[in-house]
Protein backbone atom coordinates (compact mmCIF):
# COMPACT_ATOMS: atom_id res chain seq x y z
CA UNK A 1 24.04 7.67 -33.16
CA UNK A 2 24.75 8.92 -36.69
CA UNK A 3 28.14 8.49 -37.63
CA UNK A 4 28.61 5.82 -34.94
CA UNK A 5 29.25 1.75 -35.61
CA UNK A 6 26.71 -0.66 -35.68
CA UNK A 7 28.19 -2.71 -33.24
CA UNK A 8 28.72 0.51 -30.65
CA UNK A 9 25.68 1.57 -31.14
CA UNK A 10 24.40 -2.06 -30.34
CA UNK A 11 26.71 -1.66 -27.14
CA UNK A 12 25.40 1.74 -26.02
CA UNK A 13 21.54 0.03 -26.64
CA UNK A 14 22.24 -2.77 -24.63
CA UNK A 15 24.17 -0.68 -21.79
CA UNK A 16 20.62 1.40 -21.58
CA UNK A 17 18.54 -1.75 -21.58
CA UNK A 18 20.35 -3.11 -19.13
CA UNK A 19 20.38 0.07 -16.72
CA UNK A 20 16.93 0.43 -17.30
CA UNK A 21 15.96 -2.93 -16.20
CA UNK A 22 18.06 -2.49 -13.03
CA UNK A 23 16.73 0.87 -12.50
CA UNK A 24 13.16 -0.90 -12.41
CA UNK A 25 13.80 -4.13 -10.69
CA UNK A 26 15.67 -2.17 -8.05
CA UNK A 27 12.63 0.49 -7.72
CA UNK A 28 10.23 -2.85 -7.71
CA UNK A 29 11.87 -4.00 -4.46
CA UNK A 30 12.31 -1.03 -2.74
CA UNK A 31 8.61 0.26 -2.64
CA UNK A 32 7.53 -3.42 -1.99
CA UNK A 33 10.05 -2.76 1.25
CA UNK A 34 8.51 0.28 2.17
CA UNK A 35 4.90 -0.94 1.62
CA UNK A 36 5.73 -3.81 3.54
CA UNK A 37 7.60 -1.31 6.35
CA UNK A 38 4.67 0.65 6.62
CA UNK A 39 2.23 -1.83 7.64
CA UNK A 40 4.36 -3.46 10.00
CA UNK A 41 4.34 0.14 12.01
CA UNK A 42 0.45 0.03 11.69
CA UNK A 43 0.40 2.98 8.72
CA UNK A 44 -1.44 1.82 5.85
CA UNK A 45 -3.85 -1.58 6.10
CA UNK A 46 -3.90 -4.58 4.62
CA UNK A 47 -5.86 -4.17 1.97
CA UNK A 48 -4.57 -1.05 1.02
CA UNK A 49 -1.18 -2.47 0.69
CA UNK A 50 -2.41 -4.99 -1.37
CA UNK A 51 -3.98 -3.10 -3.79
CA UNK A 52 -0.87 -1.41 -4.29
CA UNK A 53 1.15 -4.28 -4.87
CA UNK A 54 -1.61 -5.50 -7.15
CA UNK A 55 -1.95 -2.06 -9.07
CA UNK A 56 2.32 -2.29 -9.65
CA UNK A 57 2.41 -5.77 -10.80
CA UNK A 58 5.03 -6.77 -7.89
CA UNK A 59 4.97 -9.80 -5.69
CA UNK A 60 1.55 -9.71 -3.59
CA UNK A 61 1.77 -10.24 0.36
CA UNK A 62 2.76 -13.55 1.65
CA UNK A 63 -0.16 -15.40 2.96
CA UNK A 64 -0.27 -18.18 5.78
CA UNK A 65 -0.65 -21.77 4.43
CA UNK A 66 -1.80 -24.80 5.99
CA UNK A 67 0.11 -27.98 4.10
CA UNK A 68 -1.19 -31.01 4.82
CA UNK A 69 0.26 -34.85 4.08
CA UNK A 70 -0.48 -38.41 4.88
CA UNK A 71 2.53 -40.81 5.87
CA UNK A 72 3.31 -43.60 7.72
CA UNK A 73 4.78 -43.39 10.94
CA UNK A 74 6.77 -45.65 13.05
CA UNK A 75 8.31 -45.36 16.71
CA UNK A 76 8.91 -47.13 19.90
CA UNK A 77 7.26 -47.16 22.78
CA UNK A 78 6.89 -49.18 25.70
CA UNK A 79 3.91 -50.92 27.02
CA UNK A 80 3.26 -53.69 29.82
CA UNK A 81 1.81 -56.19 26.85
CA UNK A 82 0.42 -56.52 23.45
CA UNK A 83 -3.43 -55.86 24.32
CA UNK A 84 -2.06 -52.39 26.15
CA UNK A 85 0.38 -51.79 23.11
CA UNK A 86 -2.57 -52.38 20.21
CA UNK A 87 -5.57 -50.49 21.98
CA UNK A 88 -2.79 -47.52 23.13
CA UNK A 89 -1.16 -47.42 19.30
CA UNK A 90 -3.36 -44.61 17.97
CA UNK A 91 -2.74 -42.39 20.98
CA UNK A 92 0.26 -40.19 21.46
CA UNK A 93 2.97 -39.40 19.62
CA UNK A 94 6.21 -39.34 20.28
CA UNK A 95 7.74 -35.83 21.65
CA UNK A 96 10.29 -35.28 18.54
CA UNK A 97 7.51 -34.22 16.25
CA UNK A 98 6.06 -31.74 18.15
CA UNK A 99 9.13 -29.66 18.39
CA UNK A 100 9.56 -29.88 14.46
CA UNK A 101 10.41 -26.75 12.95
CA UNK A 102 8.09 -25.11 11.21
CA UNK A 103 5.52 -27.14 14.06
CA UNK A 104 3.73 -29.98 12.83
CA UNK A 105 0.52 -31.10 14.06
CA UNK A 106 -0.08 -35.59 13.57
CA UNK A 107 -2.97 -36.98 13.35
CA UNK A 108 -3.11 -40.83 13.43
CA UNK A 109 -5.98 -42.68 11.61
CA UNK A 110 -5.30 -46.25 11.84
CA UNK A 111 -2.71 -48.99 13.62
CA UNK A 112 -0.92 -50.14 10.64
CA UNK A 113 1.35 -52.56 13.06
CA UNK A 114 2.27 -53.38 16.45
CA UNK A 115 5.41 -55.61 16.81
CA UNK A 116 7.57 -56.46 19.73
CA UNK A 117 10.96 -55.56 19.81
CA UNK A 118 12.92 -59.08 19.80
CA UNK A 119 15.48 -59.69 22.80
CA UNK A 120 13.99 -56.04 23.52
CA UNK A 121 14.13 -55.09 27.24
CA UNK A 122 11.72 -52.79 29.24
CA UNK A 123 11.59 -51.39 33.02
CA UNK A 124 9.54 -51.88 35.60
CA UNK A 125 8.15 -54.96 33.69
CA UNK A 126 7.35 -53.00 30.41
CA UNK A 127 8.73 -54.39 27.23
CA UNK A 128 9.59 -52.25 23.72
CA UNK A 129 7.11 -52.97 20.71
CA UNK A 130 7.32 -50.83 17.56
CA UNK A 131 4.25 -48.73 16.74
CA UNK A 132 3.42 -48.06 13.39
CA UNK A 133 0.42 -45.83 12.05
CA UNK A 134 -0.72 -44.26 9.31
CA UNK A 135 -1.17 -40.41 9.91
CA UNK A 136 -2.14 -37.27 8.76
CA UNK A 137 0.48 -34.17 8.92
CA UNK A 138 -0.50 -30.55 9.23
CA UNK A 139 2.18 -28.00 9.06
CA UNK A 140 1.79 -23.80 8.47
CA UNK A 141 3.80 -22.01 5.84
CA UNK A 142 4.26 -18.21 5.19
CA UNK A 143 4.51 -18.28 1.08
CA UNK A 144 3.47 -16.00 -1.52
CA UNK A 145 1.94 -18.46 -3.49
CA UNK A 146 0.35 -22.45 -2.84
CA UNK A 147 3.11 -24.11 -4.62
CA UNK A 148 5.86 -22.17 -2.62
CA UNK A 149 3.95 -23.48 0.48
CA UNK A 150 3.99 -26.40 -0.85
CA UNK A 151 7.93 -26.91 -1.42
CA UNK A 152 8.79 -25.36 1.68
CA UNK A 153 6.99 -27.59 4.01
CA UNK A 154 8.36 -30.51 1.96
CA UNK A 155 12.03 -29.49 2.10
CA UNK A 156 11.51 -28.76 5.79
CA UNK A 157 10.35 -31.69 6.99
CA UNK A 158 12.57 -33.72 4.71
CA UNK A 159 15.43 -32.42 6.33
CA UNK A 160 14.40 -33.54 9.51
CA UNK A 161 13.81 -36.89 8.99
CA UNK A 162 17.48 -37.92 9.80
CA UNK A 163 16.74 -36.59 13.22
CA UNK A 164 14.35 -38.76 13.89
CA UNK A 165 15.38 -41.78 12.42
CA UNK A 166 18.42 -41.26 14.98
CA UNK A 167 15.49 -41.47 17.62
CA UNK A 168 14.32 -44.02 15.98
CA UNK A 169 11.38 -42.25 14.41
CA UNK A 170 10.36 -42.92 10.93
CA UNK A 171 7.99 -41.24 8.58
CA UNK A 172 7.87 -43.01 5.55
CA UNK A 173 5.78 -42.84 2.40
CA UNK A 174 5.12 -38.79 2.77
CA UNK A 175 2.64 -37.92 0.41
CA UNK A 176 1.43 -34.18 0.06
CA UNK A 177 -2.00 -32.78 -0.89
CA UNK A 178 -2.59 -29.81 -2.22
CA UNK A 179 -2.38 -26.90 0.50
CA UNK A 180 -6.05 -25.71 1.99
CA UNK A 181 -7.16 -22.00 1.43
CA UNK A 182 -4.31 -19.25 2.91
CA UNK A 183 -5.18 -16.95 5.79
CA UNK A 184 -3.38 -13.71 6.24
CA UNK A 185 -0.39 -13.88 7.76
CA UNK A 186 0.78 -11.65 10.60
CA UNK A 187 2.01 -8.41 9.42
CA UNK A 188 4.64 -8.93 12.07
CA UNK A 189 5.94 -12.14 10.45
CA UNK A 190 6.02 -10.69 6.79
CA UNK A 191 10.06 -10.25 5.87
CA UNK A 192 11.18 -7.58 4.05
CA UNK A 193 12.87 -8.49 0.95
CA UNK A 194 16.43 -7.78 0.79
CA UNK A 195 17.53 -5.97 -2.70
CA UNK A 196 18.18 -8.72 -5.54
CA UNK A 197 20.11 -8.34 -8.49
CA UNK A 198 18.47 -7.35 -11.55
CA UNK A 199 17.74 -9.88 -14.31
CA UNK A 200 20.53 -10.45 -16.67
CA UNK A 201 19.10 -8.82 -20.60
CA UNK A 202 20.87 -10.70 -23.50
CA UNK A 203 22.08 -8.21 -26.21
CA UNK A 204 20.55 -8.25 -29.26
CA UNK A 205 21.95 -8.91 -32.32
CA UNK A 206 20.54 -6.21 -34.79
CA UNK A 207 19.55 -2.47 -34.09
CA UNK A 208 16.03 -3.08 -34.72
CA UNK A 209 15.73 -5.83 -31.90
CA UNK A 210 18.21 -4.32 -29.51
CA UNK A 211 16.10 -0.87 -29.76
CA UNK A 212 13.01 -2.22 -29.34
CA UNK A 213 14.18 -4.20 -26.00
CA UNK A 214 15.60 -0.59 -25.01
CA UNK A 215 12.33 0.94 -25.65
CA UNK A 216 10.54 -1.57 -23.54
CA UNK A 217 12.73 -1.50 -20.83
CA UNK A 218 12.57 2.26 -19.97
CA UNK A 219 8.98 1.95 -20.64
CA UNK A 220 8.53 -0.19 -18.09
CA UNK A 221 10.13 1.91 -15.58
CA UNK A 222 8.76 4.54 -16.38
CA UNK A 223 5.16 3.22 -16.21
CA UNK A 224 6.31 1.56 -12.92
CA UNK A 225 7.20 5.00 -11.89
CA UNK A 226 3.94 6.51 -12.72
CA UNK A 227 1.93 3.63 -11.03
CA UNK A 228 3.67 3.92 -7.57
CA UNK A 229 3.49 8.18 -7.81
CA UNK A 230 -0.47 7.92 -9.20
CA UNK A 231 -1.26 5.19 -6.21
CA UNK A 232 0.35 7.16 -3.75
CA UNK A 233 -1.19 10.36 -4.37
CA UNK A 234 -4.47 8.64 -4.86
CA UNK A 235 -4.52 7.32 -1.20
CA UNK A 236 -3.27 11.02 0.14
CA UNK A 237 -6.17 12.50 -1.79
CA UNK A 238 -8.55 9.93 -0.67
CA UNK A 239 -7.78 9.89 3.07
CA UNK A 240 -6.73 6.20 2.32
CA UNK A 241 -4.01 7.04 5.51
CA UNK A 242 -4.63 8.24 9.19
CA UNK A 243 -3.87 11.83 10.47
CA UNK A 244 -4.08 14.78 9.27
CA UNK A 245 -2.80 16.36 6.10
CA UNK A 246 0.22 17.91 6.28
CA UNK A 247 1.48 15.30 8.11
CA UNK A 248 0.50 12.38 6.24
CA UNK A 249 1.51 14.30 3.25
CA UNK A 250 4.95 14.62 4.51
CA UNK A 251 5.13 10.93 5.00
CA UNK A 252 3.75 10.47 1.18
CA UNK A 253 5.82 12.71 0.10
CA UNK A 254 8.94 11.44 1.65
CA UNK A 255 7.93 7.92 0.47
CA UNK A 256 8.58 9.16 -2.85
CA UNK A 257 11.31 10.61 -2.55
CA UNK A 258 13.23 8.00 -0.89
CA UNK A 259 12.28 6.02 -4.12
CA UNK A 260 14.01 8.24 -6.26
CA UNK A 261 10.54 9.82 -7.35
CA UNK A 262 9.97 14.14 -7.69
CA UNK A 263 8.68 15.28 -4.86
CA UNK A 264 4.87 16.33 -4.62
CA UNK A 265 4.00 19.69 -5.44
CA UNK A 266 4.07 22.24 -3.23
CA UNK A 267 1.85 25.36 -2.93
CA UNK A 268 1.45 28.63 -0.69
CA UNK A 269 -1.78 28.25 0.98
CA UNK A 270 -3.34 31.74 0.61
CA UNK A 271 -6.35 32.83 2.11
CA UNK A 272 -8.27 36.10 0.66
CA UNK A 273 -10.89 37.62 3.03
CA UNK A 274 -13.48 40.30 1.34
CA UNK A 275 -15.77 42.69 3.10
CA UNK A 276 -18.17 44.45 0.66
CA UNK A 277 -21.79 45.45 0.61
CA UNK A 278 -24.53 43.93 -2.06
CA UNK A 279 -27.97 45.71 -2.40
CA UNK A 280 -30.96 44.12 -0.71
CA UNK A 281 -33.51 45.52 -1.88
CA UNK A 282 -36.81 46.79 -0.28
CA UNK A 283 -38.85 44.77 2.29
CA UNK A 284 -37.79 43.37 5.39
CA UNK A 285 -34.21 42.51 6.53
CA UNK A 286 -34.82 39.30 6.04
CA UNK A 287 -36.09 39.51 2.35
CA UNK A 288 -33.00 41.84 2.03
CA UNK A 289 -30.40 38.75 3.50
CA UNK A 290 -32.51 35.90 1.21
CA UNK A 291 -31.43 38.20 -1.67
CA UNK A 292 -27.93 38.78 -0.77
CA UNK A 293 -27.50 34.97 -0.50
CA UNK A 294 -28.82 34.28 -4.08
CA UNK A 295 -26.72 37.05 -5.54
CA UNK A 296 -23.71 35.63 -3.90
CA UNK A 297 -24.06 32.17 -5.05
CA UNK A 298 -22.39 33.29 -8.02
CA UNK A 299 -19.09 33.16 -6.41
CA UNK A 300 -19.45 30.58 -4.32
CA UNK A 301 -17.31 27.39 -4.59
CA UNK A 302 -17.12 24.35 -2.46
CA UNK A 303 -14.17 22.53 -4.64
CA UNK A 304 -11.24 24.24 -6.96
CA UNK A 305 -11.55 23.49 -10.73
CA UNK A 306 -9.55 25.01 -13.74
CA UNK A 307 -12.10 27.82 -14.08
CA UNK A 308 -11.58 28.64 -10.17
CA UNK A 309 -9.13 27.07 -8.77
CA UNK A 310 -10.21 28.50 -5.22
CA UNK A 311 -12.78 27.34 -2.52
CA UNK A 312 -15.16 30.22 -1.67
CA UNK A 313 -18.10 31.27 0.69
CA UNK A 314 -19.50 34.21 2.62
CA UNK A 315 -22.13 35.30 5.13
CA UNK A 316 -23.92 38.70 5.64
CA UNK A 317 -22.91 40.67 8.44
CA UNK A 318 -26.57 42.01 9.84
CA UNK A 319 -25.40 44.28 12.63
CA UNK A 320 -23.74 45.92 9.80
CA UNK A 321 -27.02 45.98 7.72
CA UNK A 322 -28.01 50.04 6.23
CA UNK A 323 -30.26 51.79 4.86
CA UNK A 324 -30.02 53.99 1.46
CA UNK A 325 -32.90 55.88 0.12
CA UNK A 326 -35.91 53.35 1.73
CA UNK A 327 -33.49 50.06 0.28
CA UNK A 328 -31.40 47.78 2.41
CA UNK A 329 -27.31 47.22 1.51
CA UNK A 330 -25.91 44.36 3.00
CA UNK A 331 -22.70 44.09 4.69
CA UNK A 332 -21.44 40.71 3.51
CA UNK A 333 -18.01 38.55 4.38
CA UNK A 334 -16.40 36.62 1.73
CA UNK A 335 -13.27 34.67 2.07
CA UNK A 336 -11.56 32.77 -0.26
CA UNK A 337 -8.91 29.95 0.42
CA UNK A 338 -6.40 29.06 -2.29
CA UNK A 339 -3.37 26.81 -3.29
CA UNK A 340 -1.36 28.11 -4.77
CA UNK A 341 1.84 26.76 -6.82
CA UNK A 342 4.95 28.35 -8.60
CA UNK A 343 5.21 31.62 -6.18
CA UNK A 344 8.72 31.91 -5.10
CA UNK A 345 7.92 34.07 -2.08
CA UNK A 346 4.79 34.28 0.06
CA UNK A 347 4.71 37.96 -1.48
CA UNK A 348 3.87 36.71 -4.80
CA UNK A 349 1.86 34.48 -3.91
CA UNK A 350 -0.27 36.72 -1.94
CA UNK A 351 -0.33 39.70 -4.66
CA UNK A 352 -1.67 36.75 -7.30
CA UNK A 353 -4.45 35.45 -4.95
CA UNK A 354 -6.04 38.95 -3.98
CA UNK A 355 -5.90 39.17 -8.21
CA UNK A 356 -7.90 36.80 -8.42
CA UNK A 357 -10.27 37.37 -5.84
CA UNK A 358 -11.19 40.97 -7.54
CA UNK A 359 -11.05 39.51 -10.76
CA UNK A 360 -13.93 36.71 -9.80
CA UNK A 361 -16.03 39.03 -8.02
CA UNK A 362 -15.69 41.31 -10.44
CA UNK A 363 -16.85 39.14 -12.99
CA UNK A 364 -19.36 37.66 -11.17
CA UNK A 365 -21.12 40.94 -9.44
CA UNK A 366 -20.68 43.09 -12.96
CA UNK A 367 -23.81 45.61 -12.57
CA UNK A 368 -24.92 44.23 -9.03
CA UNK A 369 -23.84 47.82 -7.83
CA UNK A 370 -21.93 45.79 -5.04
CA UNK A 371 -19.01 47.99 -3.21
CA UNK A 372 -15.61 46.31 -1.60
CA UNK A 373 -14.92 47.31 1.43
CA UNK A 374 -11.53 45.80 2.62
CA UNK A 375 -9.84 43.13 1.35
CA UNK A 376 -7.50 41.00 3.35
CA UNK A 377 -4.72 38.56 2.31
CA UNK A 378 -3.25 36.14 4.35
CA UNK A 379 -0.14 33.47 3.97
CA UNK A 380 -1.56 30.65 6.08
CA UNK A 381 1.78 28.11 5.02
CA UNK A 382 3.66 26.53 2.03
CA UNK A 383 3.18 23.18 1.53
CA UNK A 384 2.36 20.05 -0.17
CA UNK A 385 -0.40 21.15 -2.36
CA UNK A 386 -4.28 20.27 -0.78
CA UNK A 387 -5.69 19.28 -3.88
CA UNK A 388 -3.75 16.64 -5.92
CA UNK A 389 -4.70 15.09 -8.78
CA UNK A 390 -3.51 11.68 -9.52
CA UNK A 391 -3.24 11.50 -13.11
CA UNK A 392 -1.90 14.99 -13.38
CA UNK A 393 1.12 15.21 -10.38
């Protein structure tokens, strides 16, 4: 910004900050979204989706509350006389409250009152009295947290209580406890969150302070970035999702880049098959076969690593078995498999991986006296790479 004024450089800071926060709240909601999408259609679990939301710092999953409050509650009703009215008080409730929205569940405890209605006329001989009893309320919230449960069932059954009163149904003296421990909600019920605007960032007033907010922004979508991409590739590589590879690596991969994220890498999967003899030595066929099998550990490999970035194993071949001057040779098999990345064509990568499969048994057999025989290379596909490493790609 040499050669620029304080006060545009302050505006070009800010304009970054501000984009940067956007950029993160906007990537925050949208892989909360897709987490949430994907376990409504049954592909990841529970607790797999809430170890991701945990692991990015976003809003966990909603869990179902129970909310409970005492009140009192008054209503008419109609009874034949005041014995029937006082010992039939703490039954029933009137049907209002049981279509409540979200439901509520009453409980009465105790006959506060029982009063006739003055100049109050019945049918069929009854006459109206005025119930009133002290109850317990139980209502069910979907919240993230206890005090959201909290509010909402408050504000919801506040603003029904005008409703009743016009039946002439009162609940007065609502008092709410704290809410009892959540269960998980239905995955069916969780909403998806629609896209919300970014927080607004107040510019700074000095270069130092309005830098240092820019810095912290874009670090904070960045390491946002490389939390979702390091999760993601984690559960791929762990077999954290159902089905088989390249499909649930398509799915993974298209996860990310419907977030805006790179891609995952992709690789030619190359598989290098070696005929070749090894000497067995004298004694029987089987000696010879033991002996073939301990000198072909050496380039055996049941996981890729920087040295060989390959898996590798053979067998002997025994119908192929000879003799040379009273010693047996060994016919052996050996196929590599291999992934693969930065090979423009299958060609390429097919030329590299037979390289390397000379060059390791080369290096490996140097003054066994083994012999190749043929050496095969085949293209099996080009695709998301097989072995990913999280804190790498």
């Amino acid at each position: 910004m040499t050669g620029t004024s304080q006060a545009d450089q302050l505006r070009a800071l800010h304009v970054e900050t501000v984009a940067a926060v956007q950029q993160r709240q906007g990537l925050a909601v949208a892989a909360r979204c897709a987490l949430i999408t994907a376990l409504h259609e049954g592909l990841i679990c529970r607790p797999g989706c809430e170890d991701a939301l945990t692991g990015w710092g976003l809003e966990p999953l909603p869990r179902q509350w129970t909310v409970r409050a005492d009140a009192r509650l008054s209503f008419p009703r109609a009874h034949a006389d005041d014995a029937e009215a006082r010992a039939q008080a703490r039954f029933g409730v009137p049907d209002e409250l049981r279509e409540l929205a979200p439901p509520v569940a009453v409980y009465p405890q105790r006959v506060i009152d029982v009063a006739p209605v003055p100049d109050g006329a019945g049918q069929s001989g009854q006459r109206p009295y005025r119930i009133s009893v002290q109850v317990t309320l139980h209502t069910w919230v979907t919240a993230t947290r206890g005090s959201d449960a909290l509010e909402i069932a408050r504000t919801a059954v506040q603003a029904q209580l005008p409703a009743l009163a016009a039946a002439g149904i009162t609940l007065t003296g609502l008092t709410w406890h704290d809410v009892d421990r959540p269960e998980d909600a239905p995955a069916e019920g969780i909403p998806i969150a629609a896209l919300s605007a970014a927080e607004l960032v107040s510019p700074a007033d000095d270069l130092a302070a309005a830098t240092a907010a820019r810095d912290t922004a874009v670090t904070a979508l960045t390491g946002l970035k490389r939390a979702i991409r390091t999760r993601a590739i984690r559960a791929l590589a762990d077999d954290e999702i159902g089905g088989s590879y390249p499909h649930t690596a398509q799915r993974v991969d298209r996860f990310l880049v419907e977030l805006g994220l790179d891609p995952l890498p992709r690789a030619h999967h190359v598989t290098v098959s070696v005929e070749l003899t090894v000497p067995g030595g004298d004694g029987t066929a089987q000696d010879a076969h033991d002996r073939a099998r301990q000198l072909m550990r050496a380039v055996t490999t049941d996981w890729p690593d920087d040295a060989r970035p390959w898996t590798a194993d053979g067998w002997p071949i025994p119908e192929h078995a000879t003799v040379e001057e009273g010693r047996w040779r060994i016919a052996w098999r050996h196929e590599y498999g291999m992934w693969l990345r930065g090979h423009p064509t299958a060609t390429s990568a097919a030329t590299v991986a037979e390289a390397h499969a000379r060059t390791d048994l080369t290096r490996a057999l140097r003054g066994s006296g083994h012999r190749l025989t043929t050496v095969t290379v085949h293209v099996n596909s080009v695709g998301v790479d097989l072995y990913l490493d999280p804190d790498r790609d």
